[in-house]
PDB file of N, CA and C in Angstrom:
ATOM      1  N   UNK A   1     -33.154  24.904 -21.637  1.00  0.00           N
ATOM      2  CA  UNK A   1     -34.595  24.866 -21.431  1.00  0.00           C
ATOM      3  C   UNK A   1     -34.879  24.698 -19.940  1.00  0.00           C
ATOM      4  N   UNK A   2     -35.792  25.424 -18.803  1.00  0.00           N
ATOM      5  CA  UNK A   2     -35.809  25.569 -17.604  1.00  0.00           C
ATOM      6  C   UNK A   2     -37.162  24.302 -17.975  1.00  0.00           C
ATOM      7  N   UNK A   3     -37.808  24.153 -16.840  1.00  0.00           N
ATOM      8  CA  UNK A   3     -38.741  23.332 -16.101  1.00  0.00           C
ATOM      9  C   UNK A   3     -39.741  23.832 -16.723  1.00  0.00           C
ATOM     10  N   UNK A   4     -40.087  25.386 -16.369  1.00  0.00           N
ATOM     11  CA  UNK A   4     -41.701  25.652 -16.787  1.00  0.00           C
ATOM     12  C   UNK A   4     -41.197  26.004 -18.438  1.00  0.00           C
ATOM     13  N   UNK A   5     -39.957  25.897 -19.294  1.00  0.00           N
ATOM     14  CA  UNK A   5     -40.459  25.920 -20.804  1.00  0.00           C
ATOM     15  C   UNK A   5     -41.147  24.678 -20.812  1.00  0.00           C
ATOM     16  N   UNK A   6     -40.449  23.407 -19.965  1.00  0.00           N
ATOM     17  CA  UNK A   6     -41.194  22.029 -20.572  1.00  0.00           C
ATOM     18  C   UNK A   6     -42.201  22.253 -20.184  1.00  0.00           C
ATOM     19  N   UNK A   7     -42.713  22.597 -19.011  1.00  0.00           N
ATOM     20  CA  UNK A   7     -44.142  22.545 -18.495  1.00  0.00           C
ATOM     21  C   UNK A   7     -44.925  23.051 -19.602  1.00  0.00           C
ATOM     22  N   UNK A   8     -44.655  24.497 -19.808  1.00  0.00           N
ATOM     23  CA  UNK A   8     -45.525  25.078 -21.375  1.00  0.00           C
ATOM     24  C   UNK A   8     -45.512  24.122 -22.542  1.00  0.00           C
ATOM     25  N   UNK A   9     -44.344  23.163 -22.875  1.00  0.00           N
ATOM     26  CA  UNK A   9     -44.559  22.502 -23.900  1.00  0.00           C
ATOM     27  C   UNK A   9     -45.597  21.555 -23.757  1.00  0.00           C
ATOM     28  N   UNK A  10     -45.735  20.414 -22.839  1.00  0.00           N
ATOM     29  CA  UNK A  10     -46.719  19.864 -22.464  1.00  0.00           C
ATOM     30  C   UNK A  10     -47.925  20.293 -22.203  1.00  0.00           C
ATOM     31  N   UNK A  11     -48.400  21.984 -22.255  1.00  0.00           N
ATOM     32  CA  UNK A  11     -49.689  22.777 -22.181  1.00  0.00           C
ATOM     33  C   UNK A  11     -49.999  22.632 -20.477  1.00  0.00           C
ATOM     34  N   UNK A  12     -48.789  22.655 -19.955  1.00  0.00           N
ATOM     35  CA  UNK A  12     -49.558  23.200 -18.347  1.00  0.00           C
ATOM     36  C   UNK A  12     -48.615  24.519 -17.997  1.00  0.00           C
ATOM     37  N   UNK A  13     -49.799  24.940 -17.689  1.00  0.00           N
ATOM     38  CA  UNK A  13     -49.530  26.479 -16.799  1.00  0.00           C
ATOM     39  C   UNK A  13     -48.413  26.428 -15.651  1.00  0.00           C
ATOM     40  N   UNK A  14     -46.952  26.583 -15.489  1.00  0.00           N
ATOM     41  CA  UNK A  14     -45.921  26.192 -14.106  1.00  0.00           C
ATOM     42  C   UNK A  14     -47.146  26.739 -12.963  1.00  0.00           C
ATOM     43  N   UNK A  15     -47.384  27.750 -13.158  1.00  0.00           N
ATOM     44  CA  UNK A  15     -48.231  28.622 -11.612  1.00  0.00           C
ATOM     45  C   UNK A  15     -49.284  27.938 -11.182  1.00  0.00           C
ATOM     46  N   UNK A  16     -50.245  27.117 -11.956  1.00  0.00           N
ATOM     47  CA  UNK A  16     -51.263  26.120 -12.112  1.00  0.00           C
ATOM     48  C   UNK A  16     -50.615  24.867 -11.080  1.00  0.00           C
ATOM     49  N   UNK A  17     -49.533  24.603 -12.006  1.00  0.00           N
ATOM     50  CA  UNK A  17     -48.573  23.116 -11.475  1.00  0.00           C
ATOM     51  C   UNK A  17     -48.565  23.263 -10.104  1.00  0.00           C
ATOM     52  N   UNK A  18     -48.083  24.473  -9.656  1.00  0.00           N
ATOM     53  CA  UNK A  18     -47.123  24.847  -8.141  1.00  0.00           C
ATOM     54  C   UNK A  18     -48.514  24.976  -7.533  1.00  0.00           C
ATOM     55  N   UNK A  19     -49.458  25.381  -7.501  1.00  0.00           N
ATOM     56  CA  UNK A  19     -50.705  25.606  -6.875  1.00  0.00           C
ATOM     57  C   UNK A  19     -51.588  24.570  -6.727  1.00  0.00           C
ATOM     58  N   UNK A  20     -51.864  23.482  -7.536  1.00  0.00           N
ATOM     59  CA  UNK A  20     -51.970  22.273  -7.274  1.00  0.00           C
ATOM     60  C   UNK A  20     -50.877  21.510  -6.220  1.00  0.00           C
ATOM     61  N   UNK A  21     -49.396  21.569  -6.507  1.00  0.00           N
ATOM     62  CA  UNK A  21     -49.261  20.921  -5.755  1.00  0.00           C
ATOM     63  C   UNK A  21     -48.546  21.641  -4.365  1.00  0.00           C
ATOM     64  N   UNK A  22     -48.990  22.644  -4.056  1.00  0.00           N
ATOM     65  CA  UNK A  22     -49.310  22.637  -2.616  1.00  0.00           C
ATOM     66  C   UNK A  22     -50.595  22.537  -2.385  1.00  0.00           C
ATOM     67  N   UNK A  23     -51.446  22.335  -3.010  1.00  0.00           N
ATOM     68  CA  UNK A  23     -52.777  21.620  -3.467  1.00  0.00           C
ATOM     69  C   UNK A  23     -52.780  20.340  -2.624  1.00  0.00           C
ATOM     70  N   UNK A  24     -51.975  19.479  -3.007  1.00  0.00           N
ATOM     71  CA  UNK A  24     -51.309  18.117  -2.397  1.00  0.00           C
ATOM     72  C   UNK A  24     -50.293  17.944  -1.151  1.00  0.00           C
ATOM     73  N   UNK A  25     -49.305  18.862  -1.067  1.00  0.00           N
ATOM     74  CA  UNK A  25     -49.079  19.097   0.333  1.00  0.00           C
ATOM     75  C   UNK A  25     -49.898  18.895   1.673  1.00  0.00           C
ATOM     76  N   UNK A  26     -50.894  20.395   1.360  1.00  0.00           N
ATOM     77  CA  UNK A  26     -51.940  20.850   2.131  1.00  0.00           C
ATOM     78  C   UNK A  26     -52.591  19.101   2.498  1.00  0.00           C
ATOM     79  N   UNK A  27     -52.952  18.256   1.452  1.00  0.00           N
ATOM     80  CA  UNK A  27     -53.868  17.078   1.727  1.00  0.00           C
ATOM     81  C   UNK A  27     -53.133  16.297   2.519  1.00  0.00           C
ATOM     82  N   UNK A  28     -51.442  15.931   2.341  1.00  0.00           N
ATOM     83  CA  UNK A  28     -50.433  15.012   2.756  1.00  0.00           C
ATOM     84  C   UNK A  28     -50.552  15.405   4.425  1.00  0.00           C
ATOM     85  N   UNK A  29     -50.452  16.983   4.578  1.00  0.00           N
ATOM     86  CA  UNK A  29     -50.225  17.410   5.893  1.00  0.00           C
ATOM     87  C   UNK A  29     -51.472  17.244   6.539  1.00  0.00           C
ATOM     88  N   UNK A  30     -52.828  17.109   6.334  1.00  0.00           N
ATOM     89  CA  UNK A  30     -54.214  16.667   6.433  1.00  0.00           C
ATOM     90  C   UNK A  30     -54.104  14.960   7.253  1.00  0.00           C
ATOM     91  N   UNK A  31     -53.908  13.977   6.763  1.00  0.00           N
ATOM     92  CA  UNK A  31     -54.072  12.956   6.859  1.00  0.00           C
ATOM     93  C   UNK A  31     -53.034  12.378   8.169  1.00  0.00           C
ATOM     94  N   UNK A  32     -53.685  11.848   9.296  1.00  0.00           N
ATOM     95  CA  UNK A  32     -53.155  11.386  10.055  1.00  0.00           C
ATOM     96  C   UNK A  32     -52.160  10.379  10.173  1.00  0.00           C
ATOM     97  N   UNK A  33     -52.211   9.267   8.787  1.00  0.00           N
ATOM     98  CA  UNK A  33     -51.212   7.926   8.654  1.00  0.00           C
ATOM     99  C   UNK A  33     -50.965   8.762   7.404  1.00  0.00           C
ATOM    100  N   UNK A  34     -49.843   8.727   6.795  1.00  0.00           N
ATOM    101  CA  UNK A  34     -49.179   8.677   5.541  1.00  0.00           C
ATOM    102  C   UNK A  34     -48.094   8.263   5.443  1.00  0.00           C
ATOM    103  N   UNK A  35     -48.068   7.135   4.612  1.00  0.00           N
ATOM    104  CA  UNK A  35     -46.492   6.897   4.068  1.00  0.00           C
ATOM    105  C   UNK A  35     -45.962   7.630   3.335  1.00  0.00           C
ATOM    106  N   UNK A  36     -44.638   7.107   3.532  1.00  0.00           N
ATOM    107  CA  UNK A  36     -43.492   8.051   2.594  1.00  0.00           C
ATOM    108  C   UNK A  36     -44.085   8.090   1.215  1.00  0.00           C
ATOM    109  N   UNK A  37     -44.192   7.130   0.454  1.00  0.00           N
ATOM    110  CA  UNK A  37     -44.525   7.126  -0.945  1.00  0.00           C
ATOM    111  C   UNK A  37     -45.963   8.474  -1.523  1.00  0.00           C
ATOM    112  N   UNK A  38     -47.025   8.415  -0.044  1.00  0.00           N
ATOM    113  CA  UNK A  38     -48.008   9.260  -0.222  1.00  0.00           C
ATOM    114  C   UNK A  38     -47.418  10.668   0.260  1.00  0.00           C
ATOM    115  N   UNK A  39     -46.580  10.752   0.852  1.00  0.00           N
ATOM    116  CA  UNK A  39     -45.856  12.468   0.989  1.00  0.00           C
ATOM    117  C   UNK A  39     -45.461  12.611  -0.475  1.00  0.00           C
ATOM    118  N   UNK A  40     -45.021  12.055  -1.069  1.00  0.00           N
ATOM    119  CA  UNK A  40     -44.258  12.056  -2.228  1.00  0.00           C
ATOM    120  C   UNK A  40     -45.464  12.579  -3.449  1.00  0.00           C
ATOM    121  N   UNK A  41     -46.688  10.883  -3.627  1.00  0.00           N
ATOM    122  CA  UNK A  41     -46.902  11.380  -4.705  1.00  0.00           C
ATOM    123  C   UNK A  41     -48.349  12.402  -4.715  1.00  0.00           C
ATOM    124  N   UNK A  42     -48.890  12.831  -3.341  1.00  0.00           N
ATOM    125  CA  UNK A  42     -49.680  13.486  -3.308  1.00  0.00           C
ATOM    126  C   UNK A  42     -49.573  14.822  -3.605  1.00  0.00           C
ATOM    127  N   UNK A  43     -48.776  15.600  -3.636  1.00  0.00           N
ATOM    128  CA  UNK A  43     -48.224  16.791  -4.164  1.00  0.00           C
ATOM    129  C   UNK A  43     -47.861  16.746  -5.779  1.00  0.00           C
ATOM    130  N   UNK A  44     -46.837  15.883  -6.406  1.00  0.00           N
ATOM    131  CA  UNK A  44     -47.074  15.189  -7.478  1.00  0.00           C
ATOM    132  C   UNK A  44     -48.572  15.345  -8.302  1.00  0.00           C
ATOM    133  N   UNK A  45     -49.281  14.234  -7.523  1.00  0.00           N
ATOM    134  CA  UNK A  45     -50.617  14.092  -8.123  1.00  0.00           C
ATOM    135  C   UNK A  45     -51.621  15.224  -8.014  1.00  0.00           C
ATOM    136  N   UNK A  46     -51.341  16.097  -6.885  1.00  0.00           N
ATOM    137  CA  UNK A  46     -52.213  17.097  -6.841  1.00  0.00           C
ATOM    138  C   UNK A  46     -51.789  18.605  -7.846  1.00  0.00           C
ATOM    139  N   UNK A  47     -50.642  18.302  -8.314  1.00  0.00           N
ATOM    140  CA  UNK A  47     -50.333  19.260  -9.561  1.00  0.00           C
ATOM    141  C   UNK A  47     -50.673  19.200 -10.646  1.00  0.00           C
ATOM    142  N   UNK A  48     -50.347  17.664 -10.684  1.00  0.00           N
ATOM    143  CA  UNK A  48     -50.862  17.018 -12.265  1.00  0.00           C
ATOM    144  C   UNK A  48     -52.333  17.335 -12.290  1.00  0.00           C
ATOM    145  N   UNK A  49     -53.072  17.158 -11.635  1.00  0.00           N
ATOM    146  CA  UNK A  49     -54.537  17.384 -11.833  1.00  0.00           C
ATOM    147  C   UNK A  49     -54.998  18.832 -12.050  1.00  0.00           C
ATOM    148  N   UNK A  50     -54.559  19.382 -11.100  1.00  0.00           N
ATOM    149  CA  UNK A  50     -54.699  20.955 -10.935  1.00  0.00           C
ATOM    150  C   UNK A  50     -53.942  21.361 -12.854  1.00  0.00           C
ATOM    151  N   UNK A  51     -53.137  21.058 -13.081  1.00  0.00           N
ATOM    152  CA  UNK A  51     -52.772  21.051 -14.453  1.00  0.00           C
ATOM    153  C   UNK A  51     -53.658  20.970 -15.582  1.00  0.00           C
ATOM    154  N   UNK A  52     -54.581  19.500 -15.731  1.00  0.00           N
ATOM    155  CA  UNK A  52     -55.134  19.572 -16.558  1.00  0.00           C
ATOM    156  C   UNK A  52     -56.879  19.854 -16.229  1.00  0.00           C
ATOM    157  N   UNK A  53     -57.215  20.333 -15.292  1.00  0.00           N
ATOM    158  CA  UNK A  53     -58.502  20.453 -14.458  1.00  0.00           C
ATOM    159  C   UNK A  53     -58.981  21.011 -14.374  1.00  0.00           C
ATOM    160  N   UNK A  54     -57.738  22.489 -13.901  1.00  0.00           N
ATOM    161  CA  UNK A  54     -58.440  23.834 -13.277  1.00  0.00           C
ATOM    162  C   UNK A  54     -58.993  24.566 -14.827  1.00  0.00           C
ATOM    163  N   UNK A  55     -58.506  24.371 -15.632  1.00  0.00           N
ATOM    164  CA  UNK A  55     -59.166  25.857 -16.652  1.00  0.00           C
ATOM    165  C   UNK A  55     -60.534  25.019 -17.003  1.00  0.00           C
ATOM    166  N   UNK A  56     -60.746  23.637 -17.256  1.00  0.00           N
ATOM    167  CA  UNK A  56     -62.116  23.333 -17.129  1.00  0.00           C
ATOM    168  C   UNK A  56     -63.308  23.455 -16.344  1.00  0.00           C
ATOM    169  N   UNK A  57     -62.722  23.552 -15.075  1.00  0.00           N
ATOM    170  CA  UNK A  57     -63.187  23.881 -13.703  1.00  0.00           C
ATOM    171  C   UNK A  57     -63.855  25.747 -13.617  1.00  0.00           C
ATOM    172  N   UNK A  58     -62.892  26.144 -13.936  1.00  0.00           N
ATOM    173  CA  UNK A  58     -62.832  27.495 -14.244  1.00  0.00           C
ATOM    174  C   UNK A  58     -64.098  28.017 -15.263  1.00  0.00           C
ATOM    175  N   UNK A  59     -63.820  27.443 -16.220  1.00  0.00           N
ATOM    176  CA  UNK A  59     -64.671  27.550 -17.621  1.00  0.00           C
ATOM    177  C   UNK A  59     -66.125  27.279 -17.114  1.00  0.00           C
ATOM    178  N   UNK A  60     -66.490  25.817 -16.234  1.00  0.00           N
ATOM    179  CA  UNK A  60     -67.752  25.487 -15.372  1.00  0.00           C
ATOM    180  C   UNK A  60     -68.260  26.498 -14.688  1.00  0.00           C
ATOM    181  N   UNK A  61     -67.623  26.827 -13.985  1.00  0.00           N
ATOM    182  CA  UNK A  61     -67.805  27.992 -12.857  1.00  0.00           C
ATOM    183  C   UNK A  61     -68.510  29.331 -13.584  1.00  0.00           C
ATOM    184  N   UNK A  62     -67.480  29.817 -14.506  1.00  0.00           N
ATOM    185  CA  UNK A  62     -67.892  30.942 -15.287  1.00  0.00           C
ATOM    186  C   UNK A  62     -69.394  30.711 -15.857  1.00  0.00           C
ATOM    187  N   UNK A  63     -69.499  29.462 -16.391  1.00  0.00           N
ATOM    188  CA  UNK A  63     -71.179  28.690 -16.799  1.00  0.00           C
ATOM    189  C   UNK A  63     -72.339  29.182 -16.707  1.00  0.00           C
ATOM    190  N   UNK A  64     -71.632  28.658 -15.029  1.00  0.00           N
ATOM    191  CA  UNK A  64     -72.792  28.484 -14.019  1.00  0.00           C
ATOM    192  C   UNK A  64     -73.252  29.665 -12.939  1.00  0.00           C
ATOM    193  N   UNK A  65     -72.265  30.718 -13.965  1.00  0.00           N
ATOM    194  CA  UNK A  65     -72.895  32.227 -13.444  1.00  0.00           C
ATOM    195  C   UNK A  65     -71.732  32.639 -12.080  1.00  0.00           C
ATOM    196  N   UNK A  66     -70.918  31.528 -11.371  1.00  0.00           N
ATOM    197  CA  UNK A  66     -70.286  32.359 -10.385  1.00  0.00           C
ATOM    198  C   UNK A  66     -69.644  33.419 -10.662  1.00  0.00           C
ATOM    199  N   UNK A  67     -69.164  34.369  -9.974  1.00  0.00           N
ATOM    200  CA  UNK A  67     -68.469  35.914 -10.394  1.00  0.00           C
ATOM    201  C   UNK A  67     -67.030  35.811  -9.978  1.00  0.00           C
ATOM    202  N   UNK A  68     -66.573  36.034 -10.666  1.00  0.00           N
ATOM    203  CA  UNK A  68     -65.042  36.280 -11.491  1.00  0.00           C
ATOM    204  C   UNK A  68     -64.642  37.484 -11.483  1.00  0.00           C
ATOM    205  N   UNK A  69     -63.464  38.090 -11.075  1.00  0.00           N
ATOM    206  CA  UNK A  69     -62.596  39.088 -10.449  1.00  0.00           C
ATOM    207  C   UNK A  69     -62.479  39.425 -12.206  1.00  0.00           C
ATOM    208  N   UNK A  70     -61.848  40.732 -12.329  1.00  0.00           N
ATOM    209  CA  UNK A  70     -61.416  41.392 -13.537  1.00  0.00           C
ATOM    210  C   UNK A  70     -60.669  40.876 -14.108  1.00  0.00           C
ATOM    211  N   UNK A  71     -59.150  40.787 -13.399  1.00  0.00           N
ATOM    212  CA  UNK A  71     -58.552  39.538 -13.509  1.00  0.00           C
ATOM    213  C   UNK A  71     -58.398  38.302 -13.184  1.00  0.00           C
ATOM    214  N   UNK A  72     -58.254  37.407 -13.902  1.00  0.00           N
ATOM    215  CA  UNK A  72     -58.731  35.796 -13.416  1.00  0.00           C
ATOM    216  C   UNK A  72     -57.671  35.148 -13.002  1.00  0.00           C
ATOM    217  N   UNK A  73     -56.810  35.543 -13.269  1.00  0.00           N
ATOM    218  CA  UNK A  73     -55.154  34.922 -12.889  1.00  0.00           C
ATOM    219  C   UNK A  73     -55.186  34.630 -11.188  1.00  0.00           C
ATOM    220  N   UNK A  74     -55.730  35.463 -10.663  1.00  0.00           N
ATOM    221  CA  UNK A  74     -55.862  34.851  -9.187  1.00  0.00           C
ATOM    222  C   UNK A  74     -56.841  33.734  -8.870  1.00  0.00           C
ATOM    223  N   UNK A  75     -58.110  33.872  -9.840  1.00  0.00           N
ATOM    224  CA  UNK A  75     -59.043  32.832  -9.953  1.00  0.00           C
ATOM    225  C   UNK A  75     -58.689  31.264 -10.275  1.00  0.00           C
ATOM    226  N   UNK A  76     -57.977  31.656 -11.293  1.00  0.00           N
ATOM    227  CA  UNK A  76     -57.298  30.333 -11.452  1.00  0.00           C
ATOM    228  C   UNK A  76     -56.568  29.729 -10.587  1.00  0.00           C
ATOM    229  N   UNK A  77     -55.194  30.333  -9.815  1.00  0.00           N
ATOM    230  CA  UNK A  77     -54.577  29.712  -9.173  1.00  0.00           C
ATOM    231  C   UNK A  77     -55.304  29.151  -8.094  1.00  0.00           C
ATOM    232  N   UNK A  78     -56.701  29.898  -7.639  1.00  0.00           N
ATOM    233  CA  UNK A  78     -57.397  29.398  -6.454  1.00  0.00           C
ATOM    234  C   UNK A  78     -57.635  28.100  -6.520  1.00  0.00           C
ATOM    235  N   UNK A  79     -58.210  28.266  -7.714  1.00  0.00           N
ATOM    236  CA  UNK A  79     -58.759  26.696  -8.414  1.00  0.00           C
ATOM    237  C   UNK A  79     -58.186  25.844  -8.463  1.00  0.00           C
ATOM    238  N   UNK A  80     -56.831  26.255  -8.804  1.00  0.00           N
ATOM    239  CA  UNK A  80     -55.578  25.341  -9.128  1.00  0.00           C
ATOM    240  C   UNK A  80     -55.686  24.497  -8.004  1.00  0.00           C
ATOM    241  N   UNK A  81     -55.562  25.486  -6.687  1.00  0.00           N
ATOM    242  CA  UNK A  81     -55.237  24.930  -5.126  1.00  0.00           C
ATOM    243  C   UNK A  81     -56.075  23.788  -4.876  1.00  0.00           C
ATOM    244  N   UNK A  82     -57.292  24.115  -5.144  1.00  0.00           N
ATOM    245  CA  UNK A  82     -58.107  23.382  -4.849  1.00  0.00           C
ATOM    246  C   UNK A  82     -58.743  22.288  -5.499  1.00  0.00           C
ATOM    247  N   UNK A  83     -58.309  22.195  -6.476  1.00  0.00           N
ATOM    248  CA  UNK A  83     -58.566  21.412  -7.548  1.00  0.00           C
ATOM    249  C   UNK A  83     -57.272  20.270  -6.652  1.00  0.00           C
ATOM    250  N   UNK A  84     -56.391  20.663  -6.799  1.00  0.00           N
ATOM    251  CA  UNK A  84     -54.785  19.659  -5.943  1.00  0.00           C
ATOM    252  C   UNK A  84     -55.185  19.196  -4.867  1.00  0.00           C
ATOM    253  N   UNK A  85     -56.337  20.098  -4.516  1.00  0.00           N
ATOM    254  CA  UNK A  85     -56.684  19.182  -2.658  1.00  0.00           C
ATOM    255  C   UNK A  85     -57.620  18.554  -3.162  1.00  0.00           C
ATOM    256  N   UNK A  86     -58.754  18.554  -3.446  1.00  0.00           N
ATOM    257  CA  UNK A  86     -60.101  18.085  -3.704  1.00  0.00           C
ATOM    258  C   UNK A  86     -59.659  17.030  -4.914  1.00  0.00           C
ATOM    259  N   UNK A  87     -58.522  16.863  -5.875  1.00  0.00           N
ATOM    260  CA  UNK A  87     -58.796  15.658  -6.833  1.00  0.00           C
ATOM    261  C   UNK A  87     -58.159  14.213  -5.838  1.00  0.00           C
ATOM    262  N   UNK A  88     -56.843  15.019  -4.612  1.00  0.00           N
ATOM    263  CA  UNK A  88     -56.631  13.590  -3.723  1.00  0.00           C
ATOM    264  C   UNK A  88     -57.365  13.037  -2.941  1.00  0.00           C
ATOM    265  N   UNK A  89     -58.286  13.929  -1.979  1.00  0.00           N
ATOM    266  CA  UNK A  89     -59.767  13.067  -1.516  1.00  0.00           C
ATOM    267  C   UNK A  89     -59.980  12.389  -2.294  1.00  0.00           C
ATOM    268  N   UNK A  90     -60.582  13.092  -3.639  1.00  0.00           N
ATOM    269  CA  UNK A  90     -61.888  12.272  -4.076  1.00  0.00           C
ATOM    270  C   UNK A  90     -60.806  10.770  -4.761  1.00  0.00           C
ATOM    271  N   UNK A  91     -59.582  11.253  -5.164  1.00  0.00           N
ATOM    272  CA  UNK A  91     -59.235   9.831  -5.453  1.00  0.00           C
ATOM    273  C   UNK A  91     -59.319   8.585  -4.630  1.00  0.00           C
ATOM    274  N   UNK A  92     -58.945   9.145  -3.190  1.00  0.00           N
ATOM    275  CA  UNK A  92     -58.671   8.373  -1.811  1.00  0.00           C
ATOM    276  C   UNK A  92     -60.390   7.181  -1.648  1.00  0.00           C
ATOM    277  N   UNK A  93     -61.442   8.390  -2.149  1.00  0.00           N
ATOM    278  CA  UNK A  93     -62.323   7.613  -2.004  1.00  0.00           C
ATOM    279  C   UNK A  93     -62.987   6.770  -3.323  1.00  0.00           C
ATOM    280  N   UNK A  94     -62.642   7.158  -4.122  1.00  0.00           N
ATOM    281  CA  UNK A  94     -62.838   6.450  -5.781  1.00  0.00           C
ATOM    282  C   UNK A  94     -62.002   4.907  -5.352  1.00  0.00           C
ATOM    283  N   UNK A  95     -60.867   5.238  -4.996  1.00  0.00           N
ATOM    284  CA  UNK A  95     -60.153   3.633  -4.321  1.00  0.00           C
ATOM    285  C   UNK A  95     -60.528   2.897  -3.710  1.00  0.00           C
ATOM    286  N   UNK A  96     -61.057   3.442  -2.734  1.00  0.00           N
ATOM    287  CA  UNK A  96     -61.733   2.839  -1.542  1.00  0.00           C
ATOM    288  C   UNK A  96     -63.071   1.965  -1.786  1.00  0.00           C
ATOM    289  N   UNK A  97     -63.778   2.441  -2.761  1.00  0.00           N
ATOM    290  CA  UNK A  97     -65.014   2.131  -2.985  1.00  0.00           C
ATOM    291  C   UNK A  97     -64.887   1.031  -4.210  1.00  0.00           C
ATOM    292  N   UNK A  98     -64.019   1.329  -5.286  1.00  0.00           N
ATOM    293  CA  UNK A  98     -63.348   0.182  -5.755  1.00  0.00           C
ATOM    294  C   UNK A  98     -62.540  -1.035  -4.966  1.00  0.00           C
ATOM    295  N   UNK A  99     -61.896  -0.391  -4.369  1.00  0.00           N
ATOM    296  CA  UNK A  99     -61.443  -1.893  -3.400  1.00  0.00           C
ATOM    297  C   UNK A  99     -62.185  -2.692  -2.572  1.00  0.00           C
ATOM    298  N   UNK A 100     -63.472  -2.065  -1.906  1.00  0.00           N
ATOM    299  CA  UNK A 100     -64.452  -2.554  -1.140  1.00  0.00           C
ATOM    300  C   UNK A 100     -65.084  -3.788  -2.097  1.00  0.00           C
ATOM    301  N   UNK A 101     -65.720  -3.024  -3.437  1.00  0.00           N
ATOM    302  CA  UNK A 101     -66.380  -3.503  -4.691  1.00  0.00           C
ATOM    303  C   UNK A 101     -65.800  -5.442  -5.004  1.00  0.00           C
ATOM    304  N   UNK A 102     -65.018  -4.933  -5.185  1.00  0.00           N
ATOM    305  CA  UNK A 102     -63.833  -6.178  -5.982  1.00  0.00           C
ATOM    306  C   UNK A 102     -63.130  -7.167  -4.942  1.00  0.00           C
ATOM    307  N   UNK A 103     -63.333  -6.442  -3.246  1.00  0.00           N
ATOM    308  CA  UNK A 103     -63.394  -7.473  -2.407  1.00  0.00           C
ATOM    309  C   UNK A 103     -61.990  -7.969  -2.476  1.00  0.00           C
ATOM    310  N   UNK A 104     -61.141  -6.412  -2.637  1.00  0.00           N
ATOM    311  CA  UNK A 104     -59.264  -6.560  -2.510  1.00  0.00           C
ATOM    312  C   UNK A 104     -59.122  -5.878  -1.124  1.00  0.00           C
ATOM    313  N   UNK A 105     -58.034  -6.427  -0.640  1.00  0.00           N
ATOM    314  CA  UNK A 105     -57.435  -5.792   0.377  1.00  0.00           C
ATOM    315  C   UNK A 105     -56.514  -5.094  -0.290  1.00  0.00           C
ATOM    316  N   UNK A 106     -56.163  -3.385   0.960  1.00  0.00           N
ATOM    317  CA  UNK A 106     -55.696  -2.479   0.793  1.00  0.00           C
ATOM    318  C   UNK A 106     -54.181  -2.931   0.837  1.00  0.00           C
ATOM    319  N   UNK A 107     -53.385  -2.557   0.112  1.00  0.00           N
ATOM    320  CA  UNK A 107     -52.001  -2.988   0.011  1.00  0.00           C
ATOM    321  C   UNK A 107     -51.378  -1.532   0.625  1.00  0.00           C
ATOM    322  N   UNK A 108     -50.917  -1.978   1.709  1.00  0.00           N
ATOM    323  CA  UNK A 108     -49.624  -1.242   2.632  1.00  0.00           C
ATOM    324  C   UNK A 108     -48.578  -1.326   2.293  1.00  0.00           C
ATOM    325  N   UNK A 109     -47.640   0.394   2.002  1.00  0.00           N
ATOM    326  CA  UNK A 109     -46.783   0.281   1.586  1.00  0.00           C
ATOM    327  C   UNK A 109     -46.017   1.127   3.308  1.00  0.00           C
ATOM    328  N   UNK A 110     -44.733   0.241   3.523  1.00  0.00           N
ATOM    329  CA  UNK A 110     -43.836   0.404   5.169  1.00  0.00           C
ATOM    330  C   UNK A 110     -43.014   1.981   4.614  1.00  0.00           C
ATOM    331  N   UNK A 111     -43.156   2.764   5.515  1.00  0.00           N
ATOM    332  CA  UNK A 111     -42.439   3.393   5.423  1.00  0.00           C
ATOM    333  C   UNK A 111     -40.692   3.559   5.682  1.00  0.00           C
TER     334      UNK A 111
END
């Protein structure tokens, strides 16, 4: 069994996966401080999302009237991409605004 049969078993698209996470790359190589652990799981995390995200994302889009190529297979992966960059911002700041909230300090991890 290769990688993307498991990936299909779990219901994610491999091409989805890989496009998200240079999704997360793209964000890792973005950010001026990053630790090791955030090289790591931002690519990671920006697949996983792009995984379960983009065909909802997709499905929205179609909705809301934007226009869609004949074939969508490129549409998607766009989404994918961007879905992998845009879910690690917005996490970065979902944290932030929770940690402010609750009046925790940010825990630094040393590279």
């Amino acid at each position: 069994m290769s990688w993307q049969d498991l990936l299909r078993d779990f219901g994610v698209n491999p091409e989805v996966f890989i496009a998200g996470g240079a999704g997360g790359v793209l964000r890792a190589l973005s950010r001026k401080k990053i630790s090791l652990v955030e090289r790591i799981l931002s690519p990671l995390s920006g697949a996983l999302a792009a995984a379960y995200l983009t065909i909802p994302v997709v499905h929205y889009a179609v909705k809301l009237g934007f226009p869609t190529p004949d074939d969508p297979q490129p549409a998607v992966l766009a989404t994918g991409f961007l879905v992998g960059t845009s879910a690690m911002w917005i996490s970065d700041i979902v944290f932030a605004v929770i940690t402010r909230r609750l009046g925790l300090r940010e825990i630094k991890i040393n590279n």
